[in-house]
Protein backbone atom coordinates (compact mmCIF):
# COMPACT_ATOMS: atom_id res chain seq x y z
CA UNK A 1 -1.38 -19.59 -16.85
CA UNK A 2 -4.60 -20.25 -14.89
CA UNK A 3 -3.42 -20.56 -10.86
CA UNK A 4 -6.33 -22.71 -9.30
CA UNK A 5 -7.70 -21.05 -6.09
CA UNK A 6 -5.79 -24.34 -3.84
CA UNK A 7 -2.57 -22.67 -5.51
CA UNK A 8 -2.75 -19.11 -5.18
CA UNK A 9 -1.60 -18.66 -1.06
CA UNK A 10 1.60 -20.59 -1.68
CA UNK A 11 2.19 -18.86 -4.84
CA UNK A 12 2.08 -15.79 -3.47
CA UNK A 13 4.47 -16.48 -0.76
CA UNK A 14 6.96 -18.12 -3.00
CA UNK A 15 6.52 -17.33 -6.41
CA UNK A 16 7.91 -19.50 -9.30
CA UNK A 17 10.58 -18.22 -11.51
CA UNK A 18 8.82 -19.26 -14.71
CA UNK A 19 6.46 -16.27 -14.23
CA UNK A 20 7.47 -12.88 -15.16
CA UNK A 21 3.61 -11.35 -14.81
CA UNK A 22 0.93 -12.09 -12.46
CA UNK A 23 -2.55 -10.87 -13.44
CA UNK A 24 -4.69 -10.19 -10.15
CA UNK A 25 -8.15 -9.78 -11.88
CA UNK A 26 -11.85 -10.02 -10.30
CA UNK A 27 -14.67 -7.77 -8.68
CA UNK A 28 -12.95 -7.67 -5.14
CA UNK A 29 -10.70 -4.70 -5.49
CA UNK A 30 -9.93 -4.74 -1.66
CA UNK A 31 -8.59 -8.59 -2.32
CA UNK A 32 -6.58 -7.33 -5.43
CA UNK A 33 -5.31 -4.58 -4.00
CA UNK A 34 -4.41 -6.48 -1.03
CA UNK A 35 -2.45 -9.58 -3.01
CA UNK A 36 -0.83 -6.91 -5.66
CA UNK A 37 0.95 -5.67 -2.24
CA UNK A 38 2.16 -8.98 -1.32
CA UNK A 39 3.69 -10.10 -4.41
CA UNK A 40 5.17 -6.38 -4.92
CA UNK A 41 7.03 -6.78 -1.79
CA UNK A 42 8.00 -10.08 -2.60
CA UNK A 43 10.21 -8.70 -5.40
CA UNK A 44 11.31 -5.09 -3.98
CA UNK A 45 11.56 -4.02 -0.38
CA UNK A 46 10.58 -0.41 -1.01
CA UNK A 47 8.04 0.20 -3.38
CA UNK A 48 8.43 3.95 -3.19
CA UNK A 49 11.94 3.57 -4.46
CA UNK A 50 11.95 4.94 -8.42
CA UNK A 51 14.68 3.44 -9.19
CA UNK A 52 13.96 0.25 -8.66
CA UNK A 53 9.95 0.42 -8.78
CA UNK A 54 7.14 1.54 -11.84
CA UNK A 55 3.77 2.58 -10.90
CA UNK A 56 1.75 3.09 -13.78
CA UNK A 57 -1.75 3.88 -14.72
CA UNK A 58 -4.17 2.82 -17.33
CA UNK A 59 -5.11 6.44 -17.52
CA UNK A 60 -1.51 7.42 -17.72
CA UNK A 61 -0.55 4.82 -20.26
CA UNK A 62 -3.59 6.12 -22.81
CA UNK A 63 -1.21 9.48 -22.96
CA UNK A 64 2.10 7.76 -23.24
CA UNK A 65 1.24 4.05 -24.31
CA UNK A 66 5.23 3.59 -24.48
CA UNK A 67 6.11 4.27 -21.05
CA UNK A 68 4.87 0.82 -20.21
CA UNK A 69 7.51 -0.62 -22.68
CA UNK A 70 10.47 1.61 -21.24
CA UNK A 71 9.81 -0.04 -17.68
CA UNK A 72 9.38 -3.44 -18.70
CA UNK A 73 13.07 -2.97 -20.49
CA UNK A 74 14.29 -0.73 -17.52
CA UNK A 75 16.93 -1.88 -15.42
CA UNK A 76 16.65 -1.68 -11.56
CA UNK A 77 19.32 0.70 -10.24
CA UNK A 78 19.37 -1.06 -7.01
CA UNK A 79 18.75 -5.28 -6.60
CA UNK A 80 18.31 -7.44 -9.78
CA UNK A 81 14.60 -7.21 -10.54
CA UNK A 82 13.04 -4.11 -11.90
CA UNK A 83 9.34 -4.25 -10.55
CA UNK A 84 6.33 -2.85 -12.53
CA UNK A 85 2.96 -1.96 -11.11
CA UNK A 86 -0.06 -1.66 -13.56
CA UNK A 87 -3.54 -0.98 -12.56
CA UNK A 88 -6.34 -0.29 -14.06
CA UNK A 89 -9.93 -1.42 -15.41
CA UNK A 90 -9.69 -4.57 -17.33
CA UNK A 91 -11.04 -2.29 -20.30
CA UNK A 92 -7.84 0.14 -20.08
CA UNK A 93 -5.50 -2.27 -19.62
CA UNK A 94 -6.19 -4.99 -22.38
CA UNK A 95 -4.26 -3.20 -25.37
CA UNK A 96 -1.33 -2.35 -23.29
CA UNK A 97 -0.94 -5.70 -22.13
CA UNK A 98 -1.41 -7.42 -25.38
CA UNK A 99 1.06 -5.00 -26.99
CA UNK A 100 3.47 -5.61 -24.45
CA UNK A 101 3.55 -9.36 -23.86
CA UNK A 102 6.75 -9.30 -25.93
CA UNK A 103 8.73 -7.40 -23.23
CA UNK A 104 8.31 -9.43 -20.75
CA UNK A 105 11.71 -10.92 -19.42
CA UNK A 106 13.63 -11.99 -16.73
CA UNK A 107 14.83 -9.54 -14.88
CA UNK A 108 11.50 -7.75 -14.50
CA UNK A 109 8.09 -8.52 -12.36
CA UNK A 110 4.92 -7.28 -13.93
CA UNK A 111 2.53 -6.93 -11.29
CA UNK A 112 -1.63 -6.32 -13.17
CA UNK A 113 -4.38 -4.85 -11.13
CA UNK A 114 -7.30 -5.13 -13.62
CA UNK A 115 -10.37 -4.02 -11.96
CA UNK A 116 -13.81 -4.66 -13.22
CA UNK A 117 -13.20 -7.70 -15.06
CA UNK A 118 -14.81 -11.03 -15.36
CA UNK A 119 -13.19 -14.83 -15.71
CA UNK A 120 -14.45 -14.15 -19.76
CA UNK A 121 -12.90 -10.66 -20.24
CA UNK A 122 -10.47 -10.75 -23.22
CA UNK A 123 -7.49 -9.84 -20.63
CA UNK A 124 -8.44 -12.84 -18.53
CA UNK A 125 -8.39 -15.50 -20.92
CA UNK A 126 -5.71 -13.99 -23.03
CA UNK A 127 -3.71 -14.56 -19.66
CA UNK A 128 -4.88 -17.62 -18.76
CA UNK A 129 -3.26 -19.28 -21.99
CA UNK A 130 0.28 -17.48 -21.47
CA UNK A 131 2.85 -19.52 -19.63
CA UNK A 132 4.53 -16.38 -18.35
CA UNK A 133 1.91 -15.01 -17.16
CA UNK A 134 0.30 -16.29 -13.33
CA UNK A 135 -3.86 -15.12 -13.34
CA UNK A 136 -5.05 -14.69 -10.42
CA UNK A 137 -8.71 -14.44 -9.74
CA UNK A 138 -10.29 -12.29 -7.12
CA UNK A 139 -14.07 -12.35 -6.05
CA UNK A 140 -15.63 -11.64 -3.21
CA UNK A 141 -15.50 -13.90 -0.51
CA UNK A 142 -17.96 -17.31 0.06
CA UNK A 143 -19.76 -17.93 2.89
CA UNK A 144 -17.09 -20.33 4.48
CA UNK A 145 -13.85 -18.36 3.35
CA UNK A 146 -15.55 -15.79 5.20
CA UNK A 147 -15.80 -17.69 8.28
CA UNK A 148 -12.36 -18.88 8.30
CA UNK A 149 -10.79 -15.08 7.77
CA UNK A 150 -13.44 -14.15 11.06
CA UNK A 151 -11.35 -17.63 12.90
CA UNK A 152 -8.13 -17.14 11.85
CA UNK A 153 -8.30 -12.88 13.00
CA UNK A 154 -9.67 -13.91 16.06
CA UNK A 155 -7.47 -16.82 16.82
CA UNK A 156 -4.30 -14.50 16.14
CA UNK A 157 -5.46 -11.80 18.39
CA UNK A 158 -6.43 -14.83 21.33
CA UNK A 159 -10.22 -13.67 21.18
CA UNK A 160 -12.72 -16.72 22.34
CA UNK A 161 -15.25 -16.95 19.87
CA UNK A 162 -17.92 -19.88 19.38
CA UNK A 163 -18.47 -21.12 15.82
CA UNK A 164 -21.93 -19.43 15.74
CA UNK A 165 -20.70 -15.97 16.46
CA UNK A 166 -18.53 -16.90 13.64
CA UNK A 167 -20.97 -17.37 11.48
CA UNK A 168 -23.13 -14.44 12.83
CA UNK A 169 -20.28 -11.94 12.16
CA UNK A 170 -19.58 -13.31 8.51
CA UNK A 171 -23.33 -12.43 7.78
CA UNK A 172 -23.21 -9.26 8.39
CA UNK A 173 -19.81 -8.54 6.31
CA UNK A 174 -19.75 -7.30 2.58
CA UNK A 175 -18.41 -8.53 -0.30
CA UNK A 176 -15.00 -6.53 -0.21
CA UNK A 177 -11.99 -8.29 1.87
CA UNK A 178 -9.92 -5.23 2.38
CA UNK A 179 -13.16 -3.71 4.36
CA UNK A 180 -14.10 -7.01 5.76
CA UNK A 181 -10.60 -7.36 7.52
CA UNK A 182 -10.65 -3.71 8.86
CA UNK A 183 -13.95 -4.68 10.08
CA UNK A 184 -12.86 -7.73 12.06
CA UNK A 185 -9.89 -6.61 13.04
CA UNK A 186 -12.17 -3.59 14.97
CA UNK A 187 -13.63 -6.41 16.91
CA UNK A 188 -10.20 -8.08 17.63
CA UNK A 189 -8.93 -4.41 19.29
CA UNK A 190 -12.64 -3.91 20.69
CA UNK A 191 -11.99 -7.25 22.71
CA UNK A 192 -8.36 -7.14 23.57
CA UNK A 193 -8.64 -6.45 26.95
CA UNK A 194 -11.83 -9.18 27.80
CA UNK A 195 -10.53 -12.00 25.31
CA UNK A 196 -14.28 -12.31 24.59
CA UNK A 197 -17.09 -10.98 22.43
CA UNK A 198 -20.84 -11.52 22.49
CA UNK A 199 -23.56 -11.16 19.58
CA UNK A 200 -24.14 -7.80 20.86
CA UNK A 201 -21.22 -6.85 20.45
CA UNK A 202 -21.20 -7.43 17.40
CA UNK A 203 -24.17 -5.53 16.05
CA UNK A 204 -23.01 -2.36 17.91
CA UNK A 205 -19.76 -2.29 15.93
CA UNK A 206 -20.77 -3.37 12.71
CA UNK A 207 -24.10 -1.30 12.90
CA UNK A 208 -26.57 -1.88 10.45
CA UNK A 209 -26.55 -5.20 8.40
CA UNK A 210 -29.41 -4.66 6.10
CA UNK A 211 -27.52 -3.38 3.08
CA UNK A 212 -24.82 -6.18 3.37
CA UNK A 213 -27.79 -8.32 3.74
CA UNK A 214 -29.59 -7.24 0.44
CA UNK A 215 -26.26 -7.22 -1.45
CA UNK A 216 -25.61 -11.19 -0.58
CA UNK A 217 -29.24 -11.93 -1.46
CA UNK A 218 -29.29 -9.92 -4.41
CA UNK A 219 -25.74 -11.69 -5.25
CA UNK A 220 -27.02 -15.12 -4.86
CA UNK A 221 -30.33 -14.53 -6.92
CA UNK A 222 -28.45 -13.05 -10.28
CA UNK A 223 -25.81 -15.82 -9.56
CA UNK A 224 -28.27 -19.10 -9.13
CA UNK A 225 -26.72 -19.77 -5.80
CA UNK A 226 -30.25 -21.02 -4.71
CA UNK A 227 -29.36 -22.79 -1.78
CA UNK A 228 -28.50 -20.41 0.54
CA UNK A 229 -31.88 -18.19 -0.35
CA UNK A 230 -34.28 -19.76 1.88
CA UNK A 231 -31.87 -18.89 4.92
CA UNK A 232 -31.18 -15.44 3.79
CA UNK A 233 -34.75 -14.07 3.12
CA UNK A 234 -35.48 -15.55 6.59
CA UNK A 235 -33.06 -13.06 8.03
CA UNK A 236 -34.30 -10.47 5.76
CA UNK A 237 -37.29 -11.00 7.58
CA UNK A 238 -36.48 -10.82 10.88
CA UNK A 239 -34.50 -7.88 10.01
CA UNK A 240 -37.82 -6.35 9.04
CA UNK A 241 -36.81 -5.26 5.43
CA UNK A 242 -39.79 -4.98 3.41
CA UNK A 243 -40.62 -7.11 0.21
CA UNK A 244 -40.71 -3.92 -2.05
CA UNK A 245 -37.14 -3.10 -0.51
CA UNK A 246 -35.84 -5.98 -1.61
CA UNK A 247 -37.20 -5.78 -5.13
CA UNK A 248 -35.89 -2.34 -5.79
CA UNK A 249 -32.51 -3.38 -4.85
């Protein structure tokens, strides 16, 4: 089943009973990575615990395709839910998951990290349509879900921030949320003491913006996200990155 984006936060902080997959699927691996973690721990409090816990490659499984099958039907020595782990590319992972939709059951979380895949991959919709199955969608984060992880870090950590520096410091982030949280949270501990951070700042820790720059721009070009371009190549300018730059990006 398709989880709308409004849906996915509480979902993944109290996860229905009707599901006994979740597909987390997208281009963001840090974001995939990160919400795979959360739901994992949701359903086992040690997930180095072997007994209890399968972590299993799409490499691994083109060896031993079955191995998925005997953890799926595995029973957790310790607790009531056995937990799987899959990850993979989307390409990997398709057959095994189609082959194994069968085994799903009750007493065991399937937890899919399908990297590399698209909201029209065969995986995806395949998932999408299966009312066991919770898919997930991670992309890289827009402009103003940008801004509001840049707020909420700061306002945890009690750092005074205006809205522009906001805005300022969600320019010059990338497109993966694992990086773009290590990266805030370095200006959190950078102003711990102070309670207070300044555009300088800023450009000292997260150095040079130019190829975050050209990745956004490049993004919003190939995607028809026109709006936004005007602003962008203006910064591109001021930046002084070159027009052939840009084009051979």
């Amino acid at each position: 089943m398709k989880v709308s984006p409004g849906d996915v936060n509480s979902l993944l902080k109290n996860p229905s009973k009707e599901f006994f997959a979740y597909l987390l699927h997208g281009l963001d691996v840090g974001l995939i990575d990160e919400r795979a973690q959360k739901l994992a721990l949701l359903f086992s409090d040690d997930l180095e615990d072997p007994f209890s816990v399968s972590k299993l490659t799409g490499k691994e499984l083109q060896a031993n395709p079955v191995s998925l099958s005997d953890a799926l039907n595995s029973m957790a020595l310790f607790g009531s839910l056995k937990t799987v782990i899959l990850s993979g590319t989307a390409a990997e992972l398709t057959t095994l998951v189609k082959t194994n939709i069968d085994n799903l059951n009750a007493d065991c979380r399937l937890i899919i990290s399908a990297k590399e895949s698209t909201t029209r991959h065969s995986l995806v919709t395949m998932c999408d349509k299966h009312p066991k199955i919770a898919s997930i969608a991670c992309y890289p984060d827009e402009d103003k879900q940008l801004q509001k992880l840049v707020s909420e870090i700061m306002f945890k950590s009690q750092i005074n921030i205006s809205h522009d520096l906001v805005k300022y410091t969600s320019e010059k982030l990338g497109s993966n949320r694992a990086i773009n949280k290590s990266e805030i949270e370095k200006i959190a501990l950078y102003a711990a003491t102070t309670k207070k951070i300044n555009k300088e700042d800023i450009d000292i820790l997260l150095g040079d913006n130019s190829s975050h720059l050209l990745d956004k721009l490049i993004n919003n070009v190939f995607t028809g996200k026109t709006k936004g371009l005007g602003e962008l190549i203006s910064i591109a300018r001021s930046e002084s990155i070159q027009p052939i730059v840009i084009i051979r990006s």
